[in-house]
PDB file of N, CA and C in Angstrom:
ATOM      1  N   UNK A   1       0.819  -1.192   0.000  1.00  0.00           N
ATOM      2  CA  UNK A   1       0.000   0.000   0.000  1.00  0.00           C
ATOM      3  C   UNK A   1       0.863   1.256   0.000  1.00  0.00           C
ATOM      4  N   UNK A   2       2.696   1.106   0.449  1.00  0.00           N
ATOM      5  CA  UNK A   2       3.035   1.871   0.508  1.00  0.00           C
ATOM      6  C   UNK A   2       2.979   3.402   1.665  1.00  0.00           C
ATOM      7  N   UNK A   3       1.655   2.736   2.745  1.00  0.00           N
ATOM      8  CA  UNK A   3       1.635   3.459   3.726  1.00  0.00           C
ATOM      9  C   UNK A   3       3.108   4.307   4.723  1.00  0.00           C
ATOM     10  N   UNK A   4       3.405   5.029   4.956  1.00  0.00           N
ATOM     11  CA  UNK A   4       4.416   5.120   5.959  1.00  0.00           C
ATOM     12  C   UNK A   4       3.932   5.762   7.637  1.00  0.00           C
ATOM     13  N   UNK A   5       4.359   5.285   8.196  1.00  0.00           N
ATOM     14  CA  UNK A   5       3.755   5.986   9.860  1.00  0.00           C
ATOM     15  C   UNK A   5       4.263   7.333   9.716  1.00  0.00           C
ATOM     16  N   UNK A   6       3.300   8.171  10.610  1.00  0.00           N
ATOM     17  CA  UNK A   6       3.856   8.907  10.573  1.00  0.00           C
ATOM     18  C   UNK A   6       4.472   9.986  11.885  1.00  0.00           C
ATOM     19  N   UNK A   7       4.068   8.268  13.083  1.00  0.00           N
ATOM     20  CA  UNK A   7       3.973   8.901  14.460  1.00  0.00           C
ATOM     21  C   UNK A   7       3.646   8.004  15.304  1.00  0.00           C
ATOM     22  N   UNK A   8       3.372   7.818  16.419  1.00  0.00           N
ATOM     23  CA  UNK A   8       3.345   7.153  17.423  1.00  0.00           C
ATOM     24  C   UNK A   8       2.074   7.884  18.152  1.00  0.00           C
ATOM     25  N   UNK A   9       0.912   6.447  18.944  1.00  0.00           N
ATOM     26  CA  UNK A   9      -0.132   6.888  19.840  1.00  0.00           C
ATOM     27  C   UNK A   9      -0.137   5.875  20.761  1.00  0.00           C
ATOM     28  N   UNK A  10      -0.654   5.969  22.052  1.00  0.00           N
ATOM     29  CA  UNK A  10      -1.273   5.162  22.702  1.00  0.00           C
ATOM     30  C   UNK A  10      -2.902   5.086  22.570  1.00  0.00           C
ATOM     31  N   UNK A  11      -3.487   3.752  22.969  1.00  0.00           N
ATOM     32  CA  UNK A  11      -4.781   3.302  22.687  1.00  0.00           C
ATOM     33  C   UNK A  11      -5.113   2.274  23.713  1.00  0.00           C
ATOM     34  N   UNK A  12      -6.803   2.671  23.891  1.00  0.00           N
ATOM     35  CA  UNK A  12      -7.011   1.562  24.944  1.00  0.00           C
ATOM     36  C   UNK A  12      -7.478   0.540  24.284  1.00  0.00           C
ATOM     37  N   UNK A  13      -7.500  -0.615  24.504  1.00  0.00           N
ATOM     38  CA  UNK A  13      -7.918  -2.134  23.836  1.00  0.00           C
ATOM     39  C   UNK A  13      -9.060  -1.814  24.963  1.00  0.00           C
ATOM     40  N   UNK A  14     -10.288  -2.442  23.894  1.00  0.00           N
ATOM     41  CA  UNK A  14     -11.373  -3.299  24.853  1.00  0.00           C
ATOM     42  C   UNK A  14     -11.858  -3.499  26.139  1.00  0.00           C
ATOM     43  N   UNK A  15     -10.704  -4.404  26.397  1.00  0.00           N
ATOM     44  CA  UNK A  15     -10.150  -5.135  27.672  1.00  0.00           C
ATOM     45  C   UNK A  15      -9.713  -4.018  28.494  1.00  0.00           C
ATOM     46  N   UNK A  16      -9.286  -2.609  28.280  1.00  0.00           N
ATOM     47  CA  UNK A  16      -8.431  -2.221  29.101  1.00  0.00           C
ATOM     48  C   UNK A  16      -7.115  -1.371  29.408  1.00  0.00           C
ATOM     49  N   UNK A  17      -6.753  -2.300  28.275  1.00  0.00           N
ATOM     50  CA  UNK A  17      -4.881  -2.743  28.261  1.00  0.00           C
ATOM     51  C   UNK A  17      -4.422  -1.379  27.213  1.00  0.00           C
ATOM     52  N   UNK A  18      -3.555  -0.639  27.768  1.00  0.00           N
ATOM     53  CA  UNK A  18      -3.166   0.498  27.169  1.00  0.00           C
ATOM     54  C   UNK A  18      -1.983  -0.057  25.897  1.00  0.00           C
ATOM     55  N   UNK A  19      -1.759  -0.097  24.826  1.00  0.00           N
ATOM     56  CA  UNK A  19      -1.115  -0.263  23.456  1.00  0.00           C
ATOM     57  C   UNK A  19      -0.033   0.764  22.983  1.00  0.00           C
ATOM     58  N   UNK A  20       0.863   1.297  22.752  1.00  0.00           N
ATOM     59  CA  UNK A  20       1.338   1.673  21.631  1.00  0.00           C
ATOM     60  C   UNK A  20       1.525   1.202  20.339  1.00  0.00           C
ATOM     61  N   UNK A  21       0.742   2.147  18.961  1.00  0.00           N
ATOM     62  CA  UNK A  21       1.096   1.786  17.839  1.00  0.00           C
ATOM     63  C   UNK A  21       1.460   2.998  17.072  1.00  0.00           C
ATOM     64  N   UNK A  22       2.222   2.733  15.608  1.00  0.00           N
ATOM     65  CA  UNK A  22       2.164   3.700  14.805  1.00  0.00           C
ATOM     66  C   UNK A  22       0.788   4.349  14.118  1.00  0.00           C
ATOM     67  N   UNK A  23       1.025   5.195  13.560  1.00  0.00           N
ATOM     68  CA  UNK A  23       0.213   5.475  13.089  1.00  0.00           C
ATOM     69  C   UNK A  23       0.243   6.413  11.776  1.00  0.00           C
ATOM     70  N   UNK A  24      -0.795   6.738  10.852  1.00  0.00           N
ATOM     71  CA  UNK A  24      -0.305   7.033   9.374  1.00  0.00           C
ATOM     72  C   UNK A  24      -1.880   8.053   8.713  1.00  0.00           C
ATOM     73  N   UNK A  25      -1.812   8.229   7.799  1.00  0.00           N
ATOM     74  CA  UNK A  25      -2.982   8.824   7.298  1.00  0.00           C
ATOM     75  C   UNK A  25      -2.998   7.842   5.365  1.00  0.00           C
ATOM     76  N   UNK A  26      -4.529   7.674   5.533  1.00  0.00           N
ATOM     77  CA  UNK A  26      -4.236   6.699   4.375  1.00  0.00           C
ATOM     78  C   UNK A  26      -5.976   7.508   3.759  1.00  0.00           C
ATOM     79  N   UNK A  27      -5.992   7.101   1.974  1.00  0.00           N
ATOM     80  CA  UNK A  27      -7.535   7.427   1.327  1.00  0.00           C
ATOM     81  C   UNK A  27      -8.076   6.059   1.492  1.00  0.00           C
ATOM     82  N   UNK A  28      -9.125   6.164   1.989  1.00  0.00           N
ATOM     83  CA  UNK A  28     -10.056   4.970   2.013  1.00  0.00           C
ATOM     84  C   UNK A  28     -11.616   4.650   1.373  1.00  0.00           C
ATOM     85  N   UNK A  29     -12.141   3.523   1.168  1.00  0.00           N
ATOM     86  CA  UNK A  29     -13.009   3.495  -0.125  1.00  0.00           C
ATOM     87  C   UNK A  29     -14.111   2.593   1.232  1.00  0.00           C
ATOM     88  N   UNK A  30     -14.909   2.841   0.816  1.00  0.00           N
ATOM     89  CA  UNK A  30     -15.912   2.040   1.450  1.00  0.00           C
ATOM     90  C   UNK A  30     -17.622   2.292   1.182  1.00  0.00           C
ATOM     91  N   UNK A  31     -18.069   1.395   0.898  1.00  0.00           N
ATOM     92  CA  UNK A  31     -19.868   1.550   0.297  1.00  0.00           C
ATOM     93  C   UNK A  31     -19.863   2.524  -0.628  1.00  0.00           C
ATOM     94  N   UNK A  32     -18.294   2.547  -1.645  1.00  0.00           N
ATOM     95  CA  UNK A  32     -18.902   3.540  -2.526  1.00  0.00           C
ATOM     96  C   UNK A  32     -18.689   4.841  -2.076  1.00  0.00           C
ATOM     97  N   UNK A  33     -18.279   5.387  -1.178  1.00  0.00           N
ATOM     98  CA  UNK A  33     -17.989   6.817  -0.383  1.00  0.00           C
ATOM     99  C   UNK A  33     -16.164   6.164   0.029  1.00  0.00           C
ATOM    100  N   UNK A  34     -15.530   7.698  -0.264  1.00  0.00           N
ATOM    101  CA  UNK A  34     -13.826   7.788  -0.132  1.00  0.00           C
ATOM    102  C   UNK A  34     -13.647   9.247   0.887  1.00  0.00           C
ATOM    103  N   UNK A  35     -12.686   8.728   1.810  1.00  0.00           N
ATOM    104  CA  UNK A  35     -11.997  10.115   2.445  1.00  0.00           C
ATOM    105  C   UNK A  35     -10.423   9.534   2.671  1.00  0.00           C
ATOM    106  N   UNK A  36     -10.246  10.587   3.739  1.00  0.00           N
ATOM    107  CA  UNK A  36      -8.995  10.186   4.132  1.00  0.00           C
ATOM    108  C   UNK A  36      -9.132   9.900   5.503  1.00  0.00           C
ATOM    109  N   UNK A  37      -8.261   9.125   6.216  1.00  0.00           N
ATOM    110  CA  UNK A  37      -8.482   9.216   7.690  1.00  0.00           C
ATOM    111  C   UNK A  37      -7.196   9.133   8.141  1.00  0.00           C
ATOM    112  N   UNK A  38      -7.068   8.621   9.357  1.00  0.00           N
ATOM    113  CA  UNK A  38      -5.765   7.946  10.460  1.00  0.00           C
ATOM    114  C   UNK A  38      -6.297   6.302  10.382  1.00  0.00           C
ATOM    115  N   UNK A  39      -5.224   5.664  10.516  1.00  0.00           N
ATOM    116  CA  UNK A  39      -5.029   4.527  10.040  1.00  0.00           C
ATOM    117  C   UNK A  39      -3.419   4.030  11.097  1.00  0.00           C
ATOM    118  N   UNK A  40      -3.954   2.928  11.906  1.00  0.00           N
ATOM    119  CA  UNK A  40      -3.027   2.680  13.092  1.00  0.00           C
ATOM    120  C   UNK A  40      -2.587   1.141  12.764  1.00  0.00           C
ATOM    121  N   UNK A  41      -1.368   1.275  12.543  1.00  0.00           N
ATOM    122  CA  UNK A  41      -0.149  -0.146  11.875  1.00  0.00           C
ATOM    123  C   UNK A  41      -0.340  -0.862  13.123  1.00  0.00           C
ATOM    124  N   UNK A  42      -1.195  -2.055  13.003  1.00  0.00           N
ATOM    125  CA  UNK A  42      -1.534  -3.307  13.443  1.00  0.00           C
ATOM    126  C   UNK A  42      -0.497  -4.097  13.662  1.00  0.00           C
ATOM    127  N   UNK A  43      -0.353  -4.677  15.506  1.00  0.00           N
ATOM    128  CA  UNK A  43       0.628  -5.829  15.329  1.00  0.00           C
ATOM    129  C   UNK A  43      -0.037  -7.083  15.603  1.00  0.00           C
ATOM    130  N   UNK A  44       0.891  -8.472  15.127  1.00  0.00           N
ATOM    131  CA  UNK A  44       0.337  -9.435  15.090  1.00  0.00           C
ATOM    132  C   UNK A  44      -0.471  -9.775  16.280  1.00  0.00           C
ATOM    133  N   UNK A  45      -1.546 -10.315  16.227  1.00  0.00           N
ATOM    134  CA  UNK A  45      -2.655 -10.519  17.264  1.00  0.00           C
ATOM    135  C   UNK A  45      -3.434  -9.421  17.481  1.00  0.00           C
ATOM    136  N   UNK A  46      -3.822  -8.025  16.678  1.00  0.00           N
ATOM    137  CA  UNK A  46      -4.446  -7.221  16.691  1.00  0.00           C
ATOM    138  C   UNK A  46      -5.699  -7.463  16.074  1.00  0.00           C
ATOM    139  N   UNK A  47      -6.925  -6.998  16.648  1.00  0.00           N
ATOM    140  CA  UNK A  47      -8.415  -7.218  15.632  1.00  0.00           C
ATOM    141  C   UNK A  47      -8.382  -5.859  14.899  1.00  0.00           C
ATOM    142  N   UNK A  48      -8.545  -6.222  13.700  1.00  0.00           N
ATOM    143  CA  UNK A  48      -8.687  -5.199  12.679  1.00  0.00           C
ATOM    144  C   UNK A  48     -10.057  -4.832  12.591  1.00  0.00           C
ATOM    145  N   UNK A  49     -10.026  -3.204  12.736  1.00  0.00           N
ATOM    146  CA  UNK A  49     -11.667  -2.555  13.086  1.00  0.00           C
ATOM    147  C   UNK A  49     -11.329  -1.370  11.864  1.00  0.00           C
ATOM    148  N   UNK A  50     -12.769  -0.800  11.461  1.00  0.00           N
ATOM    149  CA  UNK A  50     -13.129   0.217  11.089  1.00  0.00           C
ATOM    150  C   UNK A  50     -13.609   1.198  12.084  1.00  0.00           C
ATOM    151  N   UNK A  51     -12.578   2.255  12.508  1.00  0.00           N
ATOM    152  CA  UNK A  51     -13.018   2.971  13.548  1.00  0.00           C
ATOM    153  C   UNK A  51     -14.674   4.573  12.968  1.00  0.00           C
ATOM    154  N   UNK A  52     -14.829   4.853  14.131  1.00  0.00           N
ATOM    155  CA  UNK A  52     -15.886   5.805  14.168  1.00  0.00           C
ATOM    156  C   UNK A  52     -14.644   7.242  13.577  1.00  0.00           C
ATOM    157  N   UNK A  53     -13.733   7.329  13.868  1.00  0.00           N
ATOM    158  CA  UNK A  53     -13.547   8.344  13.099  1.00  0.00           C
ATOM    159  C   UNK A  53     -13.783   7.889  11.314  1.00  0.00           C
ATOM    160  N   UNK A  54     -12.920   7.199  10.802  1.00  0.00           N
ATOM    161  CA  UNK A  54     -12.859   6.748   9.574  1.00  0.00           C
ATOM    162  C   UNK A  54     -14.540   6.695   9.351  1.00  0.00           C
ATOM    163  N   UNK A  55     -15.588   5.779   9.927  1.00  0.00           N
ATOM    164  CA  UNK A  55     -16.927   5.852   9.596  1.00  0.00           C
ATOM    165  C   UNK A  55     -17.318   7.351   9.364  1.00  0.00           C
ATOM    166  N   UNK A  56     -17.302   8.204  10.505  1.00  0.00           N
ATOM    167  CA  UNK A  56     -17.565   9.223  10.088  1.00  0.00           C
ATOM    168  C   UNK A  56     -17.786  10.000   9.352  1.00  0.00           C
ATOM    169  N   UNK A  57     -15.863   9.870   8.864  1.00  0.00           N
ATOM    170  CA  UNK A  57     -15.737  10.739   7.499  1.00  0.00           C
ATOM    171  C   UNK A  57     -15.974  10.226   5.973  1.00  0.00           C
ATOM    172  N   UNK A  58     -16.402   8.716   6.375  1.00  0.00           N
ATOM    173  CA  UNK A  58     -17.125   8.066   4.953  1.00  0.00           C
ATOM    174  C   UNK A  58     -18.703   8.380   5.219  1.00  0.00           C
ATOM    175  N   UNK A  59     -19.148   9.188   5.792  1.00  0.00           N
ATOM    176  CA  UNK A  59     -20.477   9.417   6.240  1.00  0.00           C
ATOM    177  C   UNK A  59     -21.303   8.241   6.437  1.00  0.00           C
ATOM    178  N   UNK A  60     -20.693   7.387   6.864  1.00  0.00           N
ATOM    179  CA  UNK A  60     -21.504   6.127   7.271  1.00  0.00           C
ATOM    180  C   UNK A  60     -21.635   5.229   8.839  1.00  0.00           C
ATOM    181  N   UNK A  61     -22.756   5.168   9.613  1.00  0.00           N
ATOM    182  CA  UNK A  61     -22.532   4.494  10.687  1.00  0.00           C
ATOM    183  C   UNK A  61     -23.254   3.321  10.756  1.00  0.00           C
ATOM    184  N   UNK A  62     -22.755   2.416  12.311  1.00  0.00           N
ATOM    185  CA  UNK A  62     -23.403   1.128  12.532  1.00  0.00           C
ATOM    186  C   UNK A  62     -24.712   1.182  12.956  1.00  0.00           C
ATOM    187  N   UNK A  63     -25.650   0.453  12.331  1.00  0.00           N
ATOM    188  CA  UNK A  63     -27.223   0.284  12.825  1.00  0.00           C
ATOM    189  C   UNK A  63     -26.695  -0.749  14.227  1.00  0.00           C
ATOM    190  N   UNK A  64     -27.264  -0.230  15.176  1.00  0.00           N
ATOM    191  CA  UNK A  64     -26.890  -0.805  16.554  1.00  0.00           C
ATOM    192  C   UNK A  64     -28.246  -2.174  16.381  1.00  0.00           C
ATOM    193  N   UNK A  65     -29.097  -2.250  15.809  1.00  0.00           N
ATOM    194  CA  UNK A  65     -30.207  -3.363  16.316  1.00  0.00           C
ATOM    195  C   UNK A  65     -29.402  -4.423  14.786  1.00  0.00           C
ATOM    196  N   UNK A  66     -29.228  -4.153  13.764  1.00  0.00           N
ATOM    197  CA  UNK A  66     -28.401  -5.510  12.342  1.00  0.00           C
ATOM    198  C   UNK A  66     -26.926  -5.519  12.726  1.00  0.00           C
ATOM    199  N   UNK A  67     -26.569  -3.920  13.147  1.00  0.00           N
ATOM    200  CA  UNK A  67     -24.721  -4.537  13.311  1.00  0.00           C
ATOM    201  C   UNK A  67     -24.264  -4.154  11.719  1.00  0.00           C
ATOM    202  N   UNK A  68     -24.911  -3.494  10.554  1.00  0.00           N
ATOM    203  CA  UNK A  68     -24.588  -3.547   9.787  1.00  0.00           C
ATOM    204  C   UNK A  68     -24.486  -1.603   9.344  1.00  0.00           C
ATOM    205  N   UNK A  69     -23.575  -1.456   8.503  1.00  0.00           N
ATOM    206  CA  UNK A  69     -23.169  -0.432   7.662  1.00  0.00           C
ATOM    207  C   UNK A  69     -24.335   0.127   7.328  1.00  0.00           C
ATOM    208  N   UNK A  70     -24.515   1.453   7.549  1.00  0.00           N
ATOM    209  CA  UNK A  70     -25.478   2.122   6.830  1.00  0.00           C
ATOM    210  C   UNK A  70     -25.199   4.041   6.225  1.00  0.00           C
ATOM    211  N   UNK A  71     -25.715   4.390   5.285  1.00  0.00           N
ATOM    212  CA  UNK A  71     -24.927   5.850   5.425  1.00  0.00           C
ATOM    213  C   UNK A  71     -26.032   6.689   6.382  1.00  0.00           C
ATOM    214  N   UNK A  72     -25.181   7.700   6.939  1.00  0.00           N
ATOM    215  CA  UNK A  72     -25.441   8.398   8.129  1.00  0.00           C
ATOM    216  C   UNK A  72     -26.690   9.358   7.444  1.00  0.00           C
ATOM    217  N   UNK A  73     -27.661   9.618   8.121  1.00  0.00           N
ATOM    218  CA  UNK A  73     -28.542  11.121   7.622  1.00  0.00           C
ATOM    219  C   UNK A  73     -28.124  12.094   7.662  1.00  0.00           C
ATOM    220  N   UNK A  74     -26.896  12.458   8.504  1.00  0.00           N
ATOM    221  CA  UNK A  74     -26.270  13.710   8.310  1.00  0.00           C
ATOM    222  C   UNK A  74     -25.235  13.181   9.560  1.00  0.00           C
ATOM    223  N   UNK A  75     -23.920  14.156   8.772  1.00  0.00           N
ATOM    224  CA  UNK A  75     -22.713  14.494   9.326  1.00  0.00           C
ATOM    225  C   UNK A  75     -22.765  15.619  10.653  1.00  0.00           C
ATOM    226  N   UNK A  76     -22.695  14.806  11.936  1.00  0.00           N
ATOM    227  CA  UNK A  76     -22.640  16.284  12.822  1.00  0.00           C
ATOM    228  C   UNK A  76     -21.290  16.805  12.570  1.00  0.00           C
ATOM    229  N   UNK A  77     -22.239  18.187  12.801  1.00  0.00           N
ATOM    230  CA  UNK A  77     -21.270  19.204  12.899  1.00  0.00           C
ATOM    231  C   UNK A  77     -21.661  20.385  14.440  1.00  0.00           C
ATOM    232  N   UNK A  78     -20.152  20.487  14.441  1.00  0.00           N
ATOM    233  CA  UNK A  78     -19.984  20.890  15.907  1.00  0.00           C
ATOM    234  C   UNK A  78     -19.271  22.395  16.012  1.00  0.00           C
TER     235      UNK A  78
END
């Protein structure tokens, strides 16, 4: 993909457990809608997620009752 980090964060897991990873800015494609986001270099044994920022800025969120992708009715703005 050619990604490069471009920095270092800490993150809480789930569970708890505080992480350091890199981190990068990458364009991303999803349902047909593209932005850019932050994008955090995964180490082995990591679950790979689509975070709420990235959803966001593809204007799309999770229906909490299917669990499934849907596009948002509107982008808050703050």
């Amino acid at each position: 993909m050619g990604l490069k980090p471009m920095g270092r964060r800490v993150f809480r897991t789930v569970e708890g457990k505080l992480v350091e990873r890199e981190v990068g800015e990458a364009l991303i494609e999803c349902e047909g809608e593209r932005a850019t986001t932050i994008v955090v270099f995964a180490e082995e044994g990591d679950v790979e997620v689509l975070g709420v920022h990235a959803l966001e800025g593809l204007g799309l969120e999770v229906d909490p009752t299917t669990k499934e992708l849907r596009k948002s009715e509107a982008i808050l703005a703050l």
